[in-house]
PDB file of N, CA and C in Angstrom:
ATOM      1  N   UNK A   1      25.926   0.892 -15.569  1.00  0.00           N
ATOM      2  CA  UNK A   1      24.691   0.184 -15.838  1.00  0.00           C
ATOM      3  C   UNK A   1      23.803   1.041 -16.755  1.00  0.00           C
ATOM      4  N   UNK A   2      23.266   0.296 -17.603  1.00  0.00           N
ATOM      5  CA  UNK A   2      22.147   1.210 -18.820  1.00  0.00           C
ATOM      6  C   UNK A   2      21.194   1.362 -18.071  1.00  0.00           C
ATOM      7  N   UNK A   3      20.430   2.523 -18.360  1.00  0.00           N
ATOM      8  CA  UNK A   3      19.255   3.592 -17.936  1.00  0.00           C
ATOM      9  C   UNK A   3      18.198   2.357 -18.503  1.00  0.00           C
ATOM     10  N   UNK A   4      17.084   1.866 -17.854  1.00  0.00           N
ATOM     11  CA  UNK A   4      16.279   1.343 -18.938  1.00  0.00           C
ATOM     12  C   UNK A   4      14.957   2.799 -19.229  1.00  0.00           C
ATOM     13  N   UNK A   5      14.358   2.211 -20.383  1.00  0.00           N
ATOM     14  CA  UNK A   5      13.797   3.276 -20.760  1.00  0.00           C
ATOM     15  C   UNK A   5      13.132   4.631 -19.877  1.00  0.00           C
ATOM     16  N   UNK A   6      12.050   4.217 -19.027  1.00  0.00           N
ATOM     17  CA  UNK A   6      11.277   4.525 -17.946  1.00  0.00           C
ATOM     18  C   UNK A   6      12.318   5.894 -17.692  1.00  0.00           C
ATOM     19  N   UNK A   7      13.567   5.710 -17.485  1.00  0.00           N
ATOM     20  CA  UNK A   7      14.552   6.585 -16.531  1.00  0.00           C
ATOM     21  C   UNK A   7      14.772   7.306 -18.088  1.00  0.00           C
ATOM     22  N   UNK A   8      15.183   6.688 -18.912  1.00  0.00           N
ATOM     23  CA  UNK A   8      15.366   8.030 -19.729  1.00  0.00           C
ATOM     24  C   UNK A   8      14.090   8.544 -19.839  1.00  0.00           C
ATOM     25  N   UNK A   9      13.237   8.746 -20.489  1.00  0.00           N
ATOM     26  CA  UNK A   9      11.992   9.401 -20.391  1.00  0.00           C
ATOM     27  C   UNK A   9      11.822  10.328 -19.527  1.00  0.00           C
ATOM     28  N   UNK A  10      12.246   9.653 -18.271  1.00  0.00           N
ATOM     29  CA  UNK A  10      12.047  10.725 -16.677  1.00  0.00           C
ATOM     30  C   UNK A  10      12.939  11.929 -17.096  1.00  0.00           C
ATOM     31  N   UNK A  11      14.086  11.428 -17.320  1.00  0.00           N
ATOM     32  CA  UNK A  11      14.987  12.955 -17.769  1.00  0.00           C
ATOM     33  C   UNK A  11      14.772  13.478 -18.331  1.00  0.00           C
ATOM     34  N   UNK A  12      14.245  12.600 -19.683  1.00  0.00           N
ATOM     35  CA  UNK A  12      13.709  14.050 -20.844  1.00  0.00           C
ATOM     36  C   UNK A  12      12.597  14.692 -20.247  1.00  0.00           C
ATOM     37  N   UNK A  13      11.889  14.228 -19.499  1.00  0.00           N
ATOM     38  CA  UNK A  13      10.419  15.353 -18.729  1.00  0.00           C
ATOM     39  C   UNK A  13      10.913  15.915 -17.688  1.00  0.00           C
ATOM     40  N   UNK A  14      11.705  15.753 -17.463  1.00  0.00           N
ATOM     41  CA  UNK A  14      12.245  16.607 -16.101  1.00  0.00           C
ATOM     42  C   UNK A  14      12.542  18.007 -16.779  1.00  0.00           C
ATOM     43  N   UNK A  15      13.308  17.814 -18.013  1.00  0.00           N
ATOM     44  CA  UNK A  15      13.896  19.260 -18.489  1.00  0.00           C
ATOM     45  C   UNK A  15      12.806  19.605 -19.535  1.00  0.00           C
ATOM     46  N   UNK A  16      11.589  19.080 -20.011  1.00  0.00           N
ATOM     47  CA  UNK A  16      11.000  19.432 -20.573  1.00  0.00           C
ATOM     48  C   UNK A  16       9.101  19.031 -20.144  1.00  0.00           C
ATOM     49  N   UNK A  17       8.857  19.650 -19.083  1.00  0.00           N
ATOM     50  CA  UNK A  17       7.599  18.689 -18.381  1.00  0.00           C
ATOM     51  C   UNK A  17       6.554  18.917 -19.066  1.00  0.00           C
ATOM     52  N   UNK A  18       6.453  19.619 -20.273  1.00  0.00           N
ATOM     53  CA  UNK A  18       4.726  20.576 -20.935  1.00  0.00           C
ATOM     54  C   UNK A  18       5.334  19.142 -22.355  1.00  0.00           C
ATOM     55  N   UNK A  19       5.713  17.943 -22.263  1.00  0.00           N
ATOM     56  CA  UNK A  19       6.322  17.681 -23.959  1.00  0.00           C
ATOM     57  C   UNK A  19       5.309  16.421 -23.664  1.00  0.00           C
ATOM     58  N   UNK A  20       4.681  16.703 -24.414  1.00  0.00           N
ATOM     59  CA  UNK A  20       3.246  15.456 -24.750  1.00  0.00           C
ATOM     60  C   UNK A  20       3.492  14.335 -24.636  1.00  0.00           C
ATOM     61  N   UNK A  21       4.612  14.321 -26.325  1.00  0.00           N
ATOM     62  CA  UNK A  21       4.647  12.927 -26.563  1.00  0.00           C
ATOM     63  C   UNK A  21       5.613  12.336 -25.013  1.00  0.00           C
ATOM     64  N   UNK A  22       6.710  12.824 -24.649  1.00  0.00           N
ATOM     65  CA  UNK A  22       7.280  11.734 -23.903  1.00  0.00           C
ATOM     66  C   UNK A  22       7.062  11.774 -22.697  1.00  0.00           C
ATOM     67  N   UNK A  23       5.639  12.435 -22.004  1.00  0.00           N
ATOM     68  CA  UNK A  23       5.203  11.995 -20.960  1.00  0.00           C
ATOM     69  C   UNK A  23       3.908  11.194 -21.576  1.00  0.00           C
ATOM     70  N   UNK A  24       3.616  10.610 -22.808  1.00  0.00           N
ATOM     71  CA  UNK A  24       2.381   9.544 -23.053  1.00  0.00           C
ATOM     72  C   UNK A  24       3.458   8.775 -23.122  1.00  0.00           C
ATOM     73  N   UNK A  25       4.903   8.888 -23.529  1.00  0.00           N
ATOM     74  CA  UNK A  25       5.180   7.328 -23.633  1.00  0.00           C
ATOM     75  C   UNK A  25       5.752   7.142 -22.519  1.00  0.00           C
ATOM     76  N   UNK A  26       5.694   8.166 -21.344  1.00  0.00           N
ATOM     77  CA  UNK A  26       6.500   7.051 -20.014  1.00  0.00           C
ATOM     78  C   UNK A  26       5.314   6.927 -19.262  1.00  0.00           C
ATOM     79  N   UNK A  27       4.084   7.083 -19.600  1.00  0.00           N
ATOM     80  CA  UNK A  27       2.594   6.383 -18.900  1.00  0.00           C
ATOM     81  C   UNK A  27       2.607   5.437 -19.284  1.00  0.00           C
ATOM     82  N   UNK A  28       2.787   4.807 -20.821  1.00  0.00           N
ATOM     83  CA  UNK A  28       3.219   3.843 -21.173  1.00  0.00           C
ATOM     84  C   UNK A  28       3.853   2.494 -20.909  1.00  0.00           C
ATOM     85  N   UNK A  29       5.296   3.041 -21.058  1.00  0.00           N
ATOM     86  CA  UNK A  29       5.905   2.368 -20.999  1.00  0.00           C
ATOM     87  C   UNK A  29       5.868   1.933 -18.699  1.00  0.00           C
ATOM     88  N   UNK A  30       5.643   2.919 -17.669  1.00  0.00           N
ATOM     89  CA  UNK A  30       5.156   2.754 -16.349  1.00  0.00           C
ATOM     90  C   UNK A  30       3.984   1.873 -16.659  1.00  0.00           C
ATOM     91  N   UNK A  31       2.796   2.134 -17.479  1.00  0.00           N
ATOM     92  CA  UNK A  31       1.969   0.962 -17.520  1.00  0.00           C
ATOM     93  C   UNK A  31       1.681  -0.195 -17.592  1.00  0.00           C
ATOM     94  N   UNK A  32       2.565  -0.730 -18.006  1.00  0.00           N
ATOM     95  CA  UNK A  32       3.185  -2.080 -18.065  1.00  0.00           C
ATOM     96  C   UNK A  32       4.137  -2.614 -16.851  1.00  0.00           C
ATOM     97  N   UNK A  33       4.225  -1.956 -15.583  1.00  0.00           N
ATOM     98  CA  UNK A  33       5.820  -1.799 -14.660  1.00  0.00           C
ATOM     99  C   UNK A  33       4.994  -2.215 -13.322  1.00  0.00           C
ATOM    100  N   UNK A  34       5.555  -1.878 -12.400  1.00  0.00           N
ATOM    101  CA  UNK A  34       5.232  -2.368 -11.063  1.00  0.00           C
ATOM    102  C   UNK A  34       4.596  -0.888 -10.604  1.00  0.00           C
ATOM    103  N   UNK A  35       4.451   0.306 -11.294  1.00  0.00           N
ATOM    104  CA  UNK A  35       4.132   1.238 -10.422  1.00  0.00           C
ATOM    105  C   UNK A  35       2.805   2.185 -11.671  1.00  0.00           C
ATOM    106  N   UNK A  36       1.895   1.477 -11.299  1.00  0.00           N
ATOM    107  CA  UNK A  36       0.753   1.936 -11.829  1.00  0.00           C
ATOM    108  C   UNK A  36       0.204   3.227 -11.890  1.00  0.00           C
ATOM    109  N   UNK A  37       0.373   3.398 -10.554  1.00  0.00           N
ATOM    110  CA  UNK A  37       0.088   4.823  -9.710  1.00  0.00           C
ATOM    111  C   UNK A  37       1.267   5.811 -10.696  1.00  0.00           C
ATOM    112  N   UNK A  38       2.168   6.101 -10.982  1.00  0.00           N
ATOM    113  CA  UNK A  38       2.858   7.046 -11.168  1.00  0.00           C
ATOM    114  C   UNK A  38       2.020   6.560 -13.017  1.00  0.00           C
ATOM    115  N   UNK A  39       2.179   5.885 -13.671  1.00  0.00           N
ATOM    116  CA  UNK A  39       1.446   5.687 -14.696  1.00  0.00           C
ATOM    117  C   UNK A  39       0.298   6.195 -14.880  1.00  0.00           C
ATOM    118  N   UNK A  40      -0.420   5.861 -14.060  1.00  0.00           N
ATOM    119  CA  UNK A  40      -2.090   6.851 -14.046  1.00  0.00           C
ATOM    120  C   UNK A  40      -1.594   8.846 -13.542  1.00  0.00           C
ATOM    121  N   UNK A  41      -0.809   8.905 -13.079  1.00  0.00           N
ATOM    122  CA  UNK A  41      -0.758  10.127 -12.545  1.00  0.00           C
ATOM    123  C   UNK A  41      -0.036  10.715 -14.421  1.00  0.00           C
ATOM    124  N   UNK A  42       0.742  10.208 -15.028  1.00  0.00           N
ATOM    125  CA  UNK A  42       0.705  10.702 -16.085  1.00  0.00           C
ATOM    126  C   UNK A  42       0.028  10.736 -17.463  1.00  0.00           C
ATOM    127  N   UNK A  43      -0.859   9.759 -16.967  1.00  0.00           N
ATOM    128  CA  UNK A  43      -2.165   9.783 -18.105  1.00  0.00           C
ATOM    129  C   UNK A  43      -3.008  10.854 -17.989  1.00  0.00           C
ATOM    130  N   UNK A  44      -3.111  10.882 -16.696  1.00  0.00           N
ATOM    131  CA  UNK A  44      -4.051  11.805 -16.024  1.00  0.00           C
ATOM    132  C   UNK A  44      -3.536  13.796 -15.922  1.00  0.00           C
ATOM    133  N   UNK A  45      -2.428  13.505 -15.857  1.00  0.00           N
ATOM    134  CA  UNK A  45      -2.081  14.971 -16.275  1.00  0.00           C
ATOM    135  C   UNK A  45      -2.015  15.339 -17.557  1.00  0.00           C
ATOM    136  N   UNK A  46      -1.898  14.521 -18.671  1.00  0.00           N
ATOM    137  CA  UNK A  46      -2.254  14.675 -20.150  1.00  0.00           C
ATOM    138  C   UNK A  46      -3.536  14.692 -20.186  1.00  0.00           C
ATOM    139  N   UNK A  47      -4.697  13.953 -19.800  1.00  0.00           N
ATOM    140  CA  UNK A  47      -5.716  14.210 -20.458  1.00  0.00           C
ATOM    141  C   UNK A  47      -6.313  15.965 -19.583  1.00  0.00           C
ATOM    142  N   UNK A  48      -5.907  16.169 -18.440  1.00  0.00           N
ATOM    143  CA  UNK A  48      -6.136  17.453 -17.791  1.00  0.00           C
ATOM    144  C   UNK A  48      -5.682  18.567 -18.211  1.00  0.00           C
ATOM    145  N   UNK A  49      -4.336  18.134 -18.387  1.00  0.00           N
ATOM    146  CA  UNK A  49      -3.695  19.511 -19.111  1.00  0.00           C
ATOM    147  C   UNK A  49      -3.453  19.360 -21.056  1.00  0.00           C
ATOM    148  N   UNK A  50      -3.991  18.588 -21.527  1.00  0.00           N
ATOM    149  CA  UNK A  50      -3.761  18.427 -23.354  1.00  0.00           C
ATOM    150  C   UNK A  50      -4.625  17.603 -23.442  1.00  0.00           C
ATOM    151  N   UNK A  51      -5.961  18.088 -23.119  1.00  0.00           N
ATOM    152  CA  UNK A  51      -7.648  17.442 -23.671  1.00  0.00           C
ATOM    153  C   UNK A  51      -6.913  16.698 -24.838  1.00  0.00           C
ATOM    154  N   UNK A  52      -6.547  17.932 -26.014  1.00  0.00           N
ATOM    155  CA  UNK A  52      -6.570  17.073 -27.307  1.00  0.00           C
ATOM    156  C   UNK A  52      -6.039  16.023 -27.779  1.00  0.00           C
ATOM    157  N   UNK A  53      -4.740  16.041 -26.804  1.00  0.00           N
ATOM    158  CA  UNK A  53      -3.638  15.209 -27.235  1.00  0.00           C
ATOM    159  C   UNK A  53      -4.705  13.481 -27.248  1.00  0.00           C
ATOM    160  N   UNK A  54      -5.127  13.479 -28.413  1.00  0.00           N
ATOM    161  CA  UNK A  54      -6.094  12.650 -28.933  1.00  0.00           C
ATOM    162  C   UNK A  54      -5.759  10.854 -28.207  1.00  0.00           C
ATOM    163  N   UNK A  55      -4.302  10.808 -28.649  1.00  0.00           N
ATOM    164  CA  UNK A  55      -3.773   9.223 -28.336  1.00  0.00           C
ATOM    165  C   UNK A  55      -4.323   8.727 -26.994  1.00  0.00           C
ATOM    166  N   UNK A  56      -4.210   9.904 -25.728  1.00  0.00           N
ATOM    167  CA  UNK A  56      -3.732   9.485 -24.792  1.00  0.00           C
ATOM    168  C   UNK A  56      -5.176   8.851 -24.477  1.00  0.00           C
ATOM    169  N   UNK A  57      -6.330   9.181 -24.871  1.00  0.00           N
ATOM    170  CA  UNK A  57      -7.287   8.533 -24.120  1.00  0.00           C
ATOM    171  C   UNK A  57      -7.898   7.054 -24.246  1.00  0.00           C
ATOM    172  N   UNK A  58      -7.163   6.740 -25.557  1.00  0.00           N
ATOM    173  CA  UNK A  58      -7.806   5.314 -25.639  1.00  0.00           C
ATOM    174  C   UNK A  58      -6.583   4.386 -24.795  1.00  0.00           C
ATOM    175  N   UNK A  59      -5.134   4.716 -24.070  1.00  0.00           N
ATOM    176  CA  UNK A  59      -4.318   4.123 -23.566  1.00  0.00           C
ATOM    177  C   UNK A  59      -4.820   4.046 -21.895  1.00  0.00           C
ATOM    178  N   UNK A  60      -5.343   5.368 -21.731  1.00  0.00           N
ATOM    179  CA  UNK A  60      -5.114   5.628 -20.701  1.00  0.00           C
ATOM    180  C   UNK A  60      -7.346   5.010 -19.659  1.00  0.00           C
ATOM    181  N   UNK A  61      -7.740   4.971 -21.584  1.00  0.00           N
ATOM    182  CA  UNK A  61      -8.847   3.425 -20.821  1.00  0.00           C
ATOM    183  C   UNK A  61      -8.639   2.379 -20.784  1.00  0.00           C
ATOM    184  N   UNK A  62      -7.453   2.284 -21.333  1.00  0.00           N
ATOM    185  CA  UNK A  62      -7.223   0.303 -21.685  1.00  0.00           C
ATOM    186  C   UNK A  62      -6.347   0.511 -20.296  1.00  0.00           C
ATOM    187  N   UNK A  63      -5.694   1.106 -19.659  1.00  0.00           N
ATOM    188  CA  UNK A  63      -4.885   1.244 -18.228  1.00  0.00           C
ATOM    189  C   UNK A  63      -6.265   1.014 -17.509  1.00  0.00           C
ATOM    190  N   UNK A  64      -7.238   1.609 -17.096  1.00  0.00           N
ATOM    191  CA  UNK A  64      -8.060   2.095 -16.268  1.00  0.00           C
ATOM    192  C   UNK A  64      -8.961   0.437 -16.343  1.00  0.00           C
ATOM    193  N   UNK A  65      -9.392  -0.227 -17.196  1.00  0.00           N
ATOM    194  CA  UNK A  65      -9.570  -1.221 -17.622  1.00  0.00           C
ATOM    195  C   UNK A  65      -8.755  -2.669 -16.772  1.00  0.00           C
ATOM    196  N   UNK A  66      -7.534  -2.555 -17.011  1.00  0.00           N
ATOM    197  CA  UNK A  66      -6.545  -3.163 -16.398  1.00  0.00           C
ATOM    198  C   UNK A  66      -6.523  -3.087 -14.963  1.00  0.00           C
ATOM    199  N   UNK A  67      -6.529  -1.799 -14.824  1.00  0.00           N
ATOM    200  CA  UNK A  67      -6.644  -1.658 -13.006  1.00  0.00           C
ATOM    201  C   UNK A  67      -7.936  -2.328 -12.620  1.00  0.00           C
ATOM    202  N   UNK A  68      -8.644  -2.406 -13.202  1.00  0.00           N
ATOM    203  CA  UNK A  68      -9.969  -3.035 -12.775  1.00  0.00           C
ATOM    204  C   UNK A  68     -11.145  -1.614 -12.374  1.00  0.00           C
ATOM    205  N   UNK A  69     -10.782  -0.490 -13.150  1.00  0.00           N
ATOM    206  CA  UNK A  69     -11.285   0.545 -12.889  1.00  0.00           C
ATOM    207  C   UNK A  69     -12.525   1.093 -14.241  1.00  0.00           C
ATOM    208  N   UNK A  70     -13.220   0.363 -14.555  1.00  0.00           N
ATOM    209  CA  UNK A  70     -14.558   0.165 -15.473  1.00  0.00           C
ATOM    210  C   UNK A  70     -15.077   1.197 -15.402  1.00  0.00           C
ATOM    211  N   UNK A  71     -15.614   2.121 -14.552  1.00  0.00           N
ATOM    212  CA  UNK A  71     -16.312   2.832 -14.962  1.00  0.00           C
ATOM    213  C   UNK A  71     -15.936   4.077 -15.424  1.00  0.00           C
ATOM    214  N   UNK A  72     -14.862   4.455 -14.562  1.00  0.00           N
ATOM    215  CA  UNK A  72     -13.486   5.656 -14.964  1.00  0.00           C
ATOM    216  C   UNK A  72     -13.023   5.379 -16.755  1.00  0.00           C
ATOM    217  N   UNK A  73     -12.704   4.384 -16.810  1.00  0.00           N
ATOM    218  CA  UNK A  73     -12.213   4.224 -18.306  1.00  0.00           C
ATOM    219  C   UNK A  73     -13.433   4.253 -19.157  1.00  0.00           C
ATOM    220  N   UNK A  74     -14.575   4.078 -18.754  1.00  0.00           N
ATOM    221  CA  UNK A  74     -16.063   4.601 -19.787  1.00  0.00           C
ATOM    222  C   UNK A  74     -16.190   6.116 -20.027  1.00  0.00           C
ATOM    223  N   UNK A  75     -15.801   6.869 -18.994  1.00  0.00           N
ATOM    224  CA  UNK A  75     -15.735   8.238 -18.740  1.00  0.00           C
ATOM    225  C   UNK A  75     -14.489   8.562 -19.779  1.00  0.00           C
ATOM    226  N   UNK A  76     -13.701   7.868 -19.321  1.00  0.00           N
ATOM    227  CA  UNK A  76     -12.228   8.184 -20.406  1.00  0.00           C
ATOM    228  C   UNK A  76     -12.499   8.387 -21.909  1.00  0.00           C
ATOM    229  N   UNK A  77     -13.023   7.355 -22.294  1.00  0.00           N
ATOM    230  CA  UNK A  77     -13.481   6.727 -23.437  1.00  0.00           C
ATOM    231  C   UNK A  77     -14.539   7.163 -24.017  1.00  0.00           C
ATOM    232  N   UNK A  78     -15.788   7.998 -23.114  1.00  0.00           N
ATOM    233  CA  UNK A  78     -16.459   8.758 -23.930  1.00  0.00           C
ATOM    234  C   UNK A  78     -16.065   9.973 -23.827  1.00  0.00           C
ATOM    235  N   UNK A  79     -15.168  10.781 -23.414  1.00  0.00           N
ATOM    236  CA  UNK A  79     -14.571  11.924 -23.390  1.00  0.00           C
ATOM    237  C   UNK A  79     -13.762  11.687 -24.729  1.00  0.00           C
ATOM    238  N   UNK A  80     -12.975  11.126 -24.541  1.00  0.00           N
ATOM    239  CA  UNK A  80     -12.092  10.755 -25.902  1.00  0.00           C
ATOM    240  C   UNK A  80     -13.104  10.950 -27.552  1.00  0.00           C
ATOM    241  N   UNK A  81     -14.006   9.989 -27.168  1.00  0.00           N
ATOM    242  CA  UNK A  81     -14.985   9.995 -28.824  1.00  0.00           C
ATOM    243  C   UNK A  81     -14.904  11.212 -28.860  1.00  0.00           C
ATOM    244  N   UNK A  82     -15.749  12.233 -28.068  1.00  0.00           N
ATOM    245  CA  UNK A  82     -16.019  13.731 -27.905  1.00  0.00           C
ATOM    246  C   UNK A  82     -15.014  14.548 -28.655  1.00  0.00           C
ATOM    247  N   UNK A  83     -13.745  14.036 -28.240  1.00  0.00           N
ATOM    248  CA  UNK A  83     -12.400  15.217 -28.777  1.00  0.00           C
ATOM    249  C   UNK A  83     -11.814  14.574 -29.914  1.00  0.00           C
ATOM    250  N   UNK A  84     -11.777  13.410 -30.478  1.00  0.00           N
ATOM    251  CA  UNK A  84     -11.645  12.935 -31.567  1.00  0.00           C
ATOM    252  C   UNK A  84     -12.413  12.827 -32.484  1.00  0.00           C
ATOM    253  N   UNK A  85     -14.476  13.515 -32.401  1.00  0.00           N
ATOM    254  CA  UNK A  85     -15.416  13.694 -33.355  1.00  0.00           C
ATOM    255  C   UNK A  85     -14.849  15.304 -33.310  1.00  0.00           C
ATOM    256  N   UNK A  86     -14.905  16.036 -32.853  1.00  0.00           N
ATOM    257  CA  UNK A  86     -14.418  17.443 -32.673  1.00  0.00           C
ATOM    258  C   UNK A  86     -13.351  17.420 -33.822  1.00  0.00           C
ATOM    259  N   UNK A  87     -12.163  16.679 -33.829  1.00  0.00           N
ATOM    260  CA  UNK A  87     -11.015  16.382 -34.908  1.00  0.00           C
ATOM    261  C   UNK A  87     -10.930  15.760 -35.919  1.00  0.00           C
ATOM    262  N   UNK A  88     -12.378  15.449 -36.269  1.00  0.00           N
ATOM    263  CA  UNK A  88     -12.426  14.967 -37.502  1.00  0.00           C
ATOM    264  C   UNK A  88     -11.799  13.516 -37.434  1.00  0.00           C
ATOM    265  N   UNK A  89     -11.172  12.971 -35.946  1.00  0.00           N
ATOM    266  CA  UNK A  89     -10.060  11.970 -36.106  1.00  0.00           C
ATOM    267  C   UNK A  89     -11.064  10.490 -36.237  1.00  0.00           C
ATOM    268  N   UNK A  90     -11.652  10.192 -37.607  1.00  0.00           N
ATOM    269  CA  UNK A  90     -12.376   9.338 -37.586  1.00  0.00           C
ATOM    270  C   UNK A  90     -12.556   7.567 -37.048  1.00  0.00           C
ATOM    271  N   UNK A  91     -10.698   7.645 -37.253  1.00  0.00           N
ATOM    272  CA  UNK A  91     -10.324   6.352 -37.060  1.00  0.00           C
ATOM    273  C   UNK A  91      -9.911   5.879 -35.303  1.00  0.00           C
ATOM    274  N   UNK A  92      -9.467   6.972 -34.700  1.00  0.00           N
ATOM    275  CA  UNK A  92      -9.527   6.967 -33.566  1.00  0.00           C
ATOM    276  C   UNK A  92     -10.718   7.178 -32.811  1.00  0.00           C
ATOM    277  N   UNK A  93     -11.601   7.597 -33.541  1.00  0.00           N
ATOM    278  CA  UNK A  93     -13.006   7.817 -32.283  1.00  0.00           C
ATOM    279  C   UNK A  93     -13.623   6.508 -32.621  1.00  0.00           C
ATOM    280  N   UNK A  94     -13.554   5.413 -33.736  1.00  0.00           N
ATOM    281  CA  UNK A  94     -14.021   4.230 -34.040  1.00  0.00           C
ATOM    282  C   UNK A  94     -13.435   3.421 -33.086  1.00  0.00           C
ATOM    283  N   UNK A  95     -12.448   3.644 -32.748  1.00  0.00           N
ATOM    284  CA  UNK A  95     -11.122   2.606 -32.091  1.00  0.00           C
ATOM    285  C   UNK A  95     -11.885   2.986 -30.398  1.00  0.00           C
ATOM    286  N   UNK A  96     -12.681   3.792 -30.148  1.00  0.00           N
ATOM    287  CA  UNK A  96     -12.836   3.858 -28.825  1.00  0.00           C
ATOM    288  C   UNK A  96     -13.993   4.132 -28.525  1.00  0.00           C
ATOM    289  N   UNK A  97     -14.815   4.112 -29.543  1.00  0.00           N
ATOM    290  CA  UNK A  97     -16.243   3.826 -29.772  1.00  0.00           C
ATOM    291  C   UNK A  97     -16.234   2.189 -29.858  1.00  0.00           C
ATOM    292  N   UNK A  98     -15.561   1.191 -30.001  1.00  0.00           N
ATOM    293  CA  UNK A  98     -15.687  -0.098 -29.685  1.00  0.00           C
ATOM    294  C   UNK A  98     -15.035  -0.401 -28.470  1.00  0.00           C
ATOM    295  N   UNK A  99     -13.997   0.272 -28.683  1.00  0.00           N
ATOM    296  CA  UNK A  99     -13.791  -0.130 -26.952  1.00  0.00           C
ATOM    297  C   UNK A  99     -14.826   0.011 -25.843  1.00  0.00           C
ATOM    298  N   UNK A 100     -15.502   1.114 -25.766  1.00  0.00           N
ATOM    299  CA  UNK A 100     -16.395   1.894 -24.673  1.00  0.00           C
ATOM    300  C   UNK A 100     -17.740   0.706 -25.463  1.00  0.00           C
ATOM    301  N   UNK A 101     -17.905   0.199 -26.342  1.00  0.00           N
ATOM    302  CA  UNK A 101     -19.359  -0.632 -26.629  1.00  0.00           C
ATOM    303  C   UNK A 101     -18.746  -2.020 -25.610  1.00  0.00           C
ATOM    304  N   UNK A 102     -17.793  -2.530 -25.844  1.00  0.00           N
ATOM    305  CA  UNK A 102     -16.978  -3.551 -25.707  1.00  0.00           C
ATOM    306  C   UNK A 102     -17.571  -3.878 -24.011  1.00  0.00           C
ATOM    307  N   UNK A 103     -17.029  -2.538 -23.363  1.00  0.00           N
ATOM    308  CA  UNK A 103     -17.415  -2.781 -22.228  1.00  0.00           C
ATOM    309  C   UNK A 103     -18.390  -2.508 -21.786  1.00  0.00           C
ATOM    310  N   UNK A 104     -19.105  -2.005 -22.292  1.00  0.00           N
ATOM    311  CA  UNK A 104     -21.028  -1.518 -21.990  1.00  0.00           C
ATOM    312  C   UNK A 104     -21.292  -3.172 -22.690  1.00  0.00           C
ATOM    313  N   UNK A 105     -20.788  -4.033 -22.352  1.00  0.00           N
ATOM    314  CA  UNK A 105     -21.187  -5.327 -22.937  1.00  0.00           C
ATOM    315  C   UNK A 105     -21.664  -5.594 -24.165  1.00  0.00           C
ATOM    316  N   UNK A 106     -21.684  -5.164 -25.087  1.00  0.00           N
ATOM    317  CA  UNK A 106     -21.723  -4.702 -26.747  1.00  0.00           C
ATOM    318  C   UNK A 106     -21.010  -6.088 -27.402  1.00  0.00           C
TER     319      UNK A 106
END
């Protein structure tokens, strides 16, 4: 039987647990799944342990959002602007500077 994605991912972080990108994409790709909780637990160890890793915070408010968790994903989301004005990353702190207006009812 084929691995679906989720499980490969798990392996590649098993032998490599500090690797950014493929623990944002199995928060990801868990974000969308029946198990939320292990999804937030890897959003949440990226934004704790790789502030910068810039992507993860506008995913990991649109998760927080979804859960029905509003005020956590405002926190997300203005933390995020913070480390993406810091990076010059203009287009991403726009992308979550409307999100975070979006839900401040904007």
């Amino acid at each position: 039987m084929e691995k679906s994605r989720a499980e490969l991912l798990s392996e590649v972080l098993q032998s490599d647990p500090d690797n950014t990108f493929v623990r944002y994409a199995l928060a990801l790709e868990l974000s969308s799944s029946t198990d939320p909780a292990t999804a937030w637990s890897h959003f949440e160890y990226l934004l704790a342990h790789h502030p910068e890793y810039s992507a993860a915070y506008f995913q990991a408010g649109k998760f927080l959002v979804k859960q029905g968790r509003v005020e956590e994903a405002k926190q997300v989301l203005a933390k995020g602007i913070e480390v993406n004005r810091r990076q010059g990353n203009q287009h991403t702190q726009s992308e979550l500077e409307a999100a975070l207006d979006e839900l401040n009812g904007g």
